[in-house]
N, C-alpha and C. Protein backbone atom coordinates (compact mmCIF):
# COMPACT_ATOMS: atom_id res chain seq x y z
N UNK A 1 -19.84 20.12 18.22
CA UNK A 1 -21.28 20.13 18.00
C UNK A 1 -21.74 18.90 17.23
N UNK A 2 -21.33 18.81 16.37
CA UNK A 2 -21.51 17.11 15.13
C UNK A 2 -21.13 15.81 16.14
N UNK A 3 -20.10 15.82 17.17
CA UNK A 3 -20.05 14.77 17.88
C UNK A 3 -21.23 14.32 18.81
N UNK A 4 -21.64 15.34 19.26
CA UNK A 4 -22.91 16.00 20.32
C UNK A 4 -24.25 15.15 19.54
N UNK A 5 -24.34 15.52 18.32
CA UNK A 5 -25.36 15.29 17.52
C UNK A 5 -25.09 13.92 17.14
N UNK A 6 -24.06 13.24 17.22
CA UNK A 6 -24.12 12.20 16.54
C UNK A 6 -24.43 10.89 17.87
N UNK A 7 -24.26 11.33 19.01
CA UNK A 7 -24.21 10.91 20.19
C UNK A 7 -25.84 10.82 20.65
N UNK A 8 -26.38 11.86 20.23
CA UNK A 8 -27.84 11.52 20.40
C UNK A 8 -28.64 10.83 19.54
N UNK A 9 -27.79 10.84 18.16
CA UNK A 9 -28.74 10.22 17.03
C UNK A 9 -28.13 8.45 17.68
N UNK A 10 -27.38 8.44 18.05
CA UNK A 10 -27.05 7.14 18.67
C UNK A 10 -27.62 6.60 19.73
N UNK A 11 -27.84 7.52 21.01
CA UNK A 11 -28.90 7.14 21.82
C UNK A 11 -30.66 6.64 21.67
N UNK A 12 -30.88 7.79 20.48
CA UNK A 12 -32.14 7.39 19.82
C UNK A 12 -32.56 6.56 19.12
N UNK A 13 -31.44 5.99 18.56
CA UNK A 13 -31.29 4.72 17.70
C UNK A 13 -31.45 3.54 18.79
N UNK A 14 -30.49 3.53 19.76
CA UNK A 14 -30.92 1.77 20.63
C UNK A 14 -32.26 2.54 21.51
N UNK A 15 -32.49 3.11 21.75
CA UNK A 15 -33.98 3.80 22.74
C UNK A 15 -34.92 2.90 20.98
N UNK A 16 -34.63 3.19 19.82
CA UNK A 16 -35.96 3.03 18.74
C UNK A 16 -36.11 2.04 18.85
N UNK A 17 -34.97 0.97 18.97
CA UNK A 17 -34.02 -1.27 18.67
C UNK A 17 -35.20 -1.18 19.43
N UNK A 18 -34.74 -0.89 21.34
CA UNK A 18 -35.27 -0.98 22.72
C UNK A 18 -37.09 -1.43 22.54
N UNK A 19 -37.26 0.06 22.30
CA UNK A 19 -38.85 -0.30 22.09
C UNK A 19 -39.50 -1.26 20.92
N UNK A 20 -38.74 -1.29 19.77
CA UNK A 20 -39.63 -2.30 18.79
C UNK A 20 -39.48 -3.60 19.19
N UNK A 21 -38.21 -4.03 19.88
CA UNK A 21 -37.83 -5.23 20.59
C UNK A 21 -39.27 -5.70 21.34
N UNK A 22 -39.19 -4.54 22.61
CA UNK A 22 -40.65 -4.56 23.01
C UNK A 22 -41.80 -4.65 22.74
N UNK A 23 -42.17 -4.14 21.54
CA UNK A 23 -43.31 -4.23 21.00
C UNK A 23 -43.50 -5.22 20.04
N UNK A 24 -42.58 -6.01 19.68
CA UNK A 24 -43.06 -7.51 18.99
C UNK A 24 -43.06 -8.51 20.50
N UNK A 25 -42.65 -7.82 21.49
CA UNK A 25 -42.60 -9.20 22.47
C UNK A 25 -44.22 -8.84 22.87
N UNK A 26 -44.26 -7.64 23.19
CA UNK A 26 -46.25 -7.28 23.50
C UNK A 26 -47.19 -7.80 22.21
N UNK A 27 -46.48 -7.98 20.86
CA UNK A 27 -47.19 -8.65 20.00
C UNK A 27 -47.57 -10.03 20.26
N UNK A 28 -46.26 -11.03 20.30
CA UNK A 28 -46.17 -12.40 20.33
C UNK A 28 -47.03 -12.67 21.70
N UNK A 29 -46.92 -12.28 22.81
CA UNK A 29 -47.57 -12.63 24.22
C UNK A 29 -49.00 -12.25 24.24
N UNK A 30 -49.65 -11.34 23.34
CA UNK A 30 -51.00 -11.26 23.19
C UNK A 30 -51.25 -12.14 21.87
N UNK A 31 -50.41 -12.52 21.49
CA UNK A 31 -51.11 -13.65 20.00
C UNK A 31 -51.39 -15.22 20.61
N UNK A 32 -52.58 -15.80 20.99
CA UNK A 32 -53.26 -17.36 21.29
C UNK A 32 -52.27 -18.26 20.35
N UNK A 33 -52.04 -19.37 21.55
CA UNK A 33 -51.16 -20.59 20.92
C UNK A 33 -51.08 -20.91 19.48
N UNK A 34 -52.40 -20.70 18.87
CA UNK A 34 -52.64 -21.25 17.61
C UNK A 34 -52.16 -20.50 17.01
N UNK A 35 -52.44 -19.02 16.90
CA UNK A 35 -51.84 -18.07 15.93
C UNK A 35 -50.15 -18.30 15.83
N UNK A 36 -49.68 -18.21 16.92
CA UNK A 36 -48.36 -18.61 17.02
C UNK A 36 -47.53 -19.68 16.04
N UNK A 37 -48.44 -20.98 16.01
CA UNK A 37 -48.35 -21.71 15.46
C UNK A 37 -48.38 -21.92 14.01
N UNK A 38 -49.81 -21.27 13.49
CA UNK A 38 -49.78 -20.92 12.37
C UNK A 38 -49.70 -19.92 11.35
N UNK A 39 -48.82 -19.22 11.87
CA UNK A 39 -47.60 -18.19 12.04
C UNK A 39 -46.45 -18.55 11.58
N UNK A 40 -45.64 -19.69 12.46
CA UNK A 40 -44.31 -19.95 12.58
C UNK A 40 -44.52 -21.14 11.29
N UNK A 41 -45.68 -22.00 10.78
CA UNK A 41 -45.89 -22.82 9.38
C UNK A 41 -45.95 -21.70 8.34
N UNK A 42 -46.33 -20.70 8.29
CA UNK A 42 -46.26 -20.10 7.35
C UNK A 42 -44.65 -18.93 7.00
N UNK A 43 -44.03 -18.88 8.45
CA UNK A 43 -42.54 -18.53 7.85
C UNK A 43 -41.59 -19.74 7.60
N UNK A 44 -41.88 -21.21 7.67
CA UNK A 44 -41.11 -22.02 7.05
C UNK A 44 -41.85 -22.73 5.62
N UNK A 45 -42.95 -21.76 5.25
CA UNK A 45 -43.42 -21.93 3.43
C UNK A 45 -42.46 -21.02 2.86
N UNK A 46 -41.94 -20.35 3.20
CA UNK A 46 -40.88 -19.22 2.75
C UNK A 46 -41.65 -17.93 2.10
N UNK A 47 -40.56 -17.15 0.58
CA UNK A 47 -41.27 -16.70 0.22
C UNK A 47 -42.81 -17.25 -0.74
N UNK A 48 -42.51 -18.15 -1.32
CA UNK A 48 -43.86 -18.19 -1.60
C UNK A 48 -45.22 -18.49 -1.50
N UNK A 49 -45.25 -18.80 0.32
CA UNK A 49 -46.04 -18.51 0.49
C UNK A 49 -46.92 -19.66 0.77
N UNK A 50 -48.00 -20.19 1.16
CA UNK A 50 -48.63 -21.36 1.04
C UNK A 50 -50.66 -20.92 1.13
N UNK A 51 -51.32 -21.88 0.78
CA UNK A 51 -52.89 -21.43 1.78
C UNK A 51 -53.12 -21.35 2.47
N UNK A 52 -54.64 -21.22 3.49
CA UNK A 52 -54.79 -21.12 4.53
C UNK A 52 -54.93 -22.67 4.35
N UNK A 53 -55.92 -23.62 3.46
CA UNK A 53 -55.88 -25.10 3.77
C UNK A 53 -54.87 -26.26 3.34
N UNK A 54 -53.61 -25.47 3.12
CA UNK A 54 -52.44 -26.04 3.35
C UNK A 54 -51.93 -25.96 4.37
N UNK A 55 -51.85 -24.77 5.28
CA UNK A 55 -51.64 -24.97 6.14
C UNK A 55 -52.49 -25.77 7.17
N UNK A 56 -53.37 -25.33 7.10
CA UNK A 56 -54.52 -26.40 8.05
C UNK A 56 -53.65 -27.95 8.23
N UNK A 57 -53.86 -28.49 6.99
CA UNK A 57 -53.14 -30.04 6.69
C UNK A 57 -52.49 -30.26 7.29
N UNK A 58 -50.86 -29.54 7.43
CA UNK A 58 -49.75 -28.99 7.80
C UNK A 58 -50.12 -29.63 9.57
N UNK A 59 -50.67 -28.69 10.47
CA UNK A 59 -50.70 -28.68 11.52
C UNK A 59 -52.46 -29.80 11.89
N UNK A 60 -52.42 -30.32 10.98
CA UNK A 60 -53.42 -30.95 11.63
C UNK A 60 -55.08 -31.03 11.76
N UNK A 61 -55.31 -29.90 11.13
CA UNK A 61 -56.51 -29.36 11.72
C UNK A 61 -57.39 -28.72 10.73
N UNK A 62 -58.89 -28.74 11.20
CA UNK A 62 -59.79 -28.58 10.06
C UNK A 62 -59.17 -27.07 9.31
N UNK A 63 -59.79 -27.22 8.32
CA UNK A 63 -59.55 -25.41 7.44
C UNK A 63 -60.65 -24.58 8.39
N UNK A 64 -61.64 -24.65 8.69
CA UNK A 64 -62.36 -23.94 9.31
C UNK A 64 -61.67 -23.33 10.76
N UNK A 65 -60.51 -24.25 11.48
CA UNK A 65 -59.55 -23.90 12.39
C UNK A 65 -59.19 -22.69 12.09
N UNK A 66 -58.32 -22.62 11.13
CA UNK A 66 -57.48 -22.15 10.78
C UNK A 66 -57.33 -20.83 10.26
N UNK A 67 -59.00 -20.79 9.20
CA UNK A 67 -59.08 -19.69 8.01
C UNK A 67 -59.11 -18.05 8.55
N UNK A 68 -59.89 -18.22 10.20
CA UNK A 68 -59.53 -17.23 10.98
C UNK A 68 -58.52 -16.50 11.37
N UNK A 69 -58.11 -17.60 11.78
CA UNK A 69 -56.44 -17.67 12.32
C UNK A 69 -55.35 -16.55 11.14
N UNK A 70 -55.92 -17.03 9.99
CA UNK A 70 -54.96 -16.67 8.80
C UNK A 70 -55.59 -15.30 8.52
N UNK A 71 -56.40 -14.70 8.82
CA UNK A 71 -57.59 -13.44 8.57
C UNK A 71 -57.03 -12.94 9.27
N UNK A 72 -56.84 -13.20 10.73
CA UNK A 72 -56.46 -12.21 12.21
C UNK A 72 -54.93 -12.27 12.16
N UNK A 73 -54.20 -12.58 11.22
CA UNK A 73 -52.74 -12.48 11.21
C UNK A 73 -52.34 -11.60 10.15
N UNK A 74 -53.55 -12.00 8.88
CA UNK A 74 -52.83 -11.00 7.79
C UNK A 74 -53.31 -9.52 8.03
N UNK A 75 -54.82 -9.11 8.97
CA UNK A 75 -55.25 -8.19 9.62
C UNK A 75 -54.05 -7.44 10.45
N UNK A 76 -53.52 -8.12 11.31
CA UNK A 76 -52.36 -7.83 12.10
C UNK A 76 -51.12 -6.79 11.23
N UNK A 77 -51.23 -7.34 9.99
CA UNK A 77 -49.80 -7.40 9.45
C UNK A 77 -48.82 -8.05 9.18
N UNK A 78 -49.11 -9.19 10.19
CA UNK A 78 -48.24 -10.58 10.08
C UNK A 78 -47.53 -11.61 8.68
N UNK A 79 -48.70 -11.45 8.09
CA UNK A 79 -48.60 -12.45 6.80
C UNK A 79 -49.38 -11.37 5.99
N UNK A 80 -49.06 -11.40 4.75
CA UNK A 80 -49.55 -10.60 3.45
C UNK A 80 -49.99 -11.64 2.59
N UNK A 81 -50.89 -11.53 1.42
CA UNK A 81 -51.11 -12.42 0.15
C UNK A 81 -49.89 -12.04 -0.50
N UNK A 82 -49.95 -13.18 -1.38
CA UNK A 82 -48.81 -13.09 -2.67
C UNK A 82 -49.05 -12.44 -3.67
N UNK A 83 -50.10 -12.94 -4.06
CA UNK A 83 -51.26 -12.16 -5.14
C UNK A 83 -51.32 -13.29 -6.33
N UNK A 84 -50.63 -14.66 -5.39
CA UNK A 84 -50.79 -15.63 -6.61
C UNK A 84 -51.84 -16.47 -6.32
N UNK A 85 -52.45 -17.51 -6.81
CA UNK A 85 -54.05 -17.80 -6.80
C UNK A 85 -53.32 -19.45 -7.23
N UNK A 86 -53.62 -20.46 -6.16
CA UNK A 86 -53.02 -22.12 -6.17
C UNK A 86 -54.63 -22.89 -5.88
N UNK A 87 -55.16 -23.38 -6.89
CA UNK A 87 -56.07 -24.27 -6.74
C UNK A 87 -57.18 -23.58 -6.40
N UNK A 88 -57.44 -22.48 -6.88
CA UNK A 88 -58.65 -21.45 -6.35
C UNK A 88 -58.22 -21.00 -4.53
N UNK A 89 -57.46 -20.81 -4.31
CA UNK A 89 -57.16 -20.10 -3.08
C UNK A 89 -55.84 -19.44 -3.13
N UNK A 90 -55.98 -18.64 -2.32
CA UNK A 90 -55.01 -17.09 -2.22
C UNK A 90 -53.40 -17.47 -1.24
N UNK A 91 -52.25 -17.39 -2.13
CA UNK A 91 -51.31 -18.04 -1.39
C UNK A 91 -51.05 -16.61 -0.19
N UNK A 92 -51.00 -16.80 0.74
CA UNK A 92 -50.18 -15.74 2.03
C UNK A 92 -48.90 -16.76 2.37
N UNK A 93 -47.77 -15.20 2.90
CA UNK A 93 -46.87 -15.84 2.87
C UNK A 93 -46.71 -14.99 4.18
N UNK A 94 -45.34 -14.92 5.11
CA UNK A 94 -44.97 -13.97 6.10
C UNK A 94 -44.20 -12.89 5.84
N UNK A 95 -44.48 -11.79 6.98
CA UNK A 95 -43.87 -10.23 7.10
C UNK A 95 -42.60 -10.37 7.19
N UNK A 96 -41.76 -9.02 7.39
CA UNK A 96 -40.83 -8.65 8.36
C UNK A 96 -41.50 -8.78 9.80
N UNK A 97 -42.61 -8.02 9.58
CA UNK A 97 -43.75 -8.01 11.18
C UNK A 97 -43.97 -9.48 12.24
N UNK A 98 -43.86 -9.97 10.99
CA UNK A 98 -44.19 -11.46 11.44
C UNK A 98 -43.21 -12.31 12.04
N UNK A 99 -42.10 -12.26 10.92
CA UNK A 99 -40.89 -13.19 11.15
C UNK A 99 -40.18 -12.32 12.83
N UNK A 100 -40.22 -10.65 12.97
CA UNK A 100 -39.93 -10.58 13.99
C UNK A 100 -40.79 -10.56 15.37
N UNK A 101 -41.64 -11.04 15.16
CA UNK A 101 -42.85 -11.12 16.19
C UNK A 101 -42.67 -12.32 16.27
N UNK A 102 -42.04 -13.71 15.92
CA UNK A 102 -41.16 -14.88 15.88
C UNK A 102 -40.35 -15.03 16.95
N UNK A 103 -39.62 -14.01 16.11
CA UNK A 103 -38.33 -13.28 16.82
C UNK A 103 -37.77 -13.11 18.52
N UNK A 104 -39.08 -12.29 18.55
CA UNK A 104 -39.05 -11.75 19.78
C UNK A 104 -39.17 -12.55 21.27
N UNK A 105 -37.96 -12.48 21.81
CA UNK A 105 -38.08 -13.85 23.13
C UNK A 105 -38.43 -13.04 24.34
C-alpha cells in the first residue's frame, strides 16, 4: 500500500515540474520583446537589485520606456522592490517567478 502511494505521489510530482515548466513558457511567450529584456537586466543586477532608470541607461532607452515595463513585471510577480530607496528611487530586483520565466525554453 505505501509503495502504491508513493508511486502516485511520484507521478504527481513530474505531472506538478510538467505543468509549471509550461506555465512559465505561456508566461515568457506572452511577455513583448522589451519586457523580456528588461527582465533578463534586472536578473544580472542580482540580489540587490537596481532602478527602473538604471536600468533604462543599461539598455539604452528613455526612463519613460521603461518605467512601465518595470510596473507590468513587478505587477506580474516578476521582479519585487527591495525596500531600499538609491537616489530617491525604489531599487527592484528579480523573482524565483522571474528568473524561471527566463528559464523557460
Amino acid at each position: 500500500m505505501d509503495a502504491l502511494r508513493q508511486q502516485m505521489s511520484d507521478l504527481s510530482k513530474g505531472r506538478e515540474q510538467e505543468t509549471s515548466i509550461a506555465a512559465y513558457k505561456n508566461i515568457r511567450a506572452s511577455l513583448p520583446d522589451r519586457r523580456i529584456e528588461v527582465l533578463y537586466e534586472f536578473k544580472h543586477a542580482g540580489s540587490q537589485g537596481m532602478t527602473a532608470r538604471t536600468c533604462a541607461k543599461i539598455i539604452g532607452a528613455e526612463f519613460n520606456c521603461i518605467s512601465g515595463r518595470v510596473t507590468a513585471l513587478r505587477r506580474a510577480g516578476l521582479i519585487e522592490k527591495t525596500g531600499i530607496i538609491h537616489e530617491k528611487s525604489k531599487l527592484h530586483r528579480i523573482t524565483r517567478e522571474g528568473i524561471n520565466t527566463l528559464q523557460a525554453r
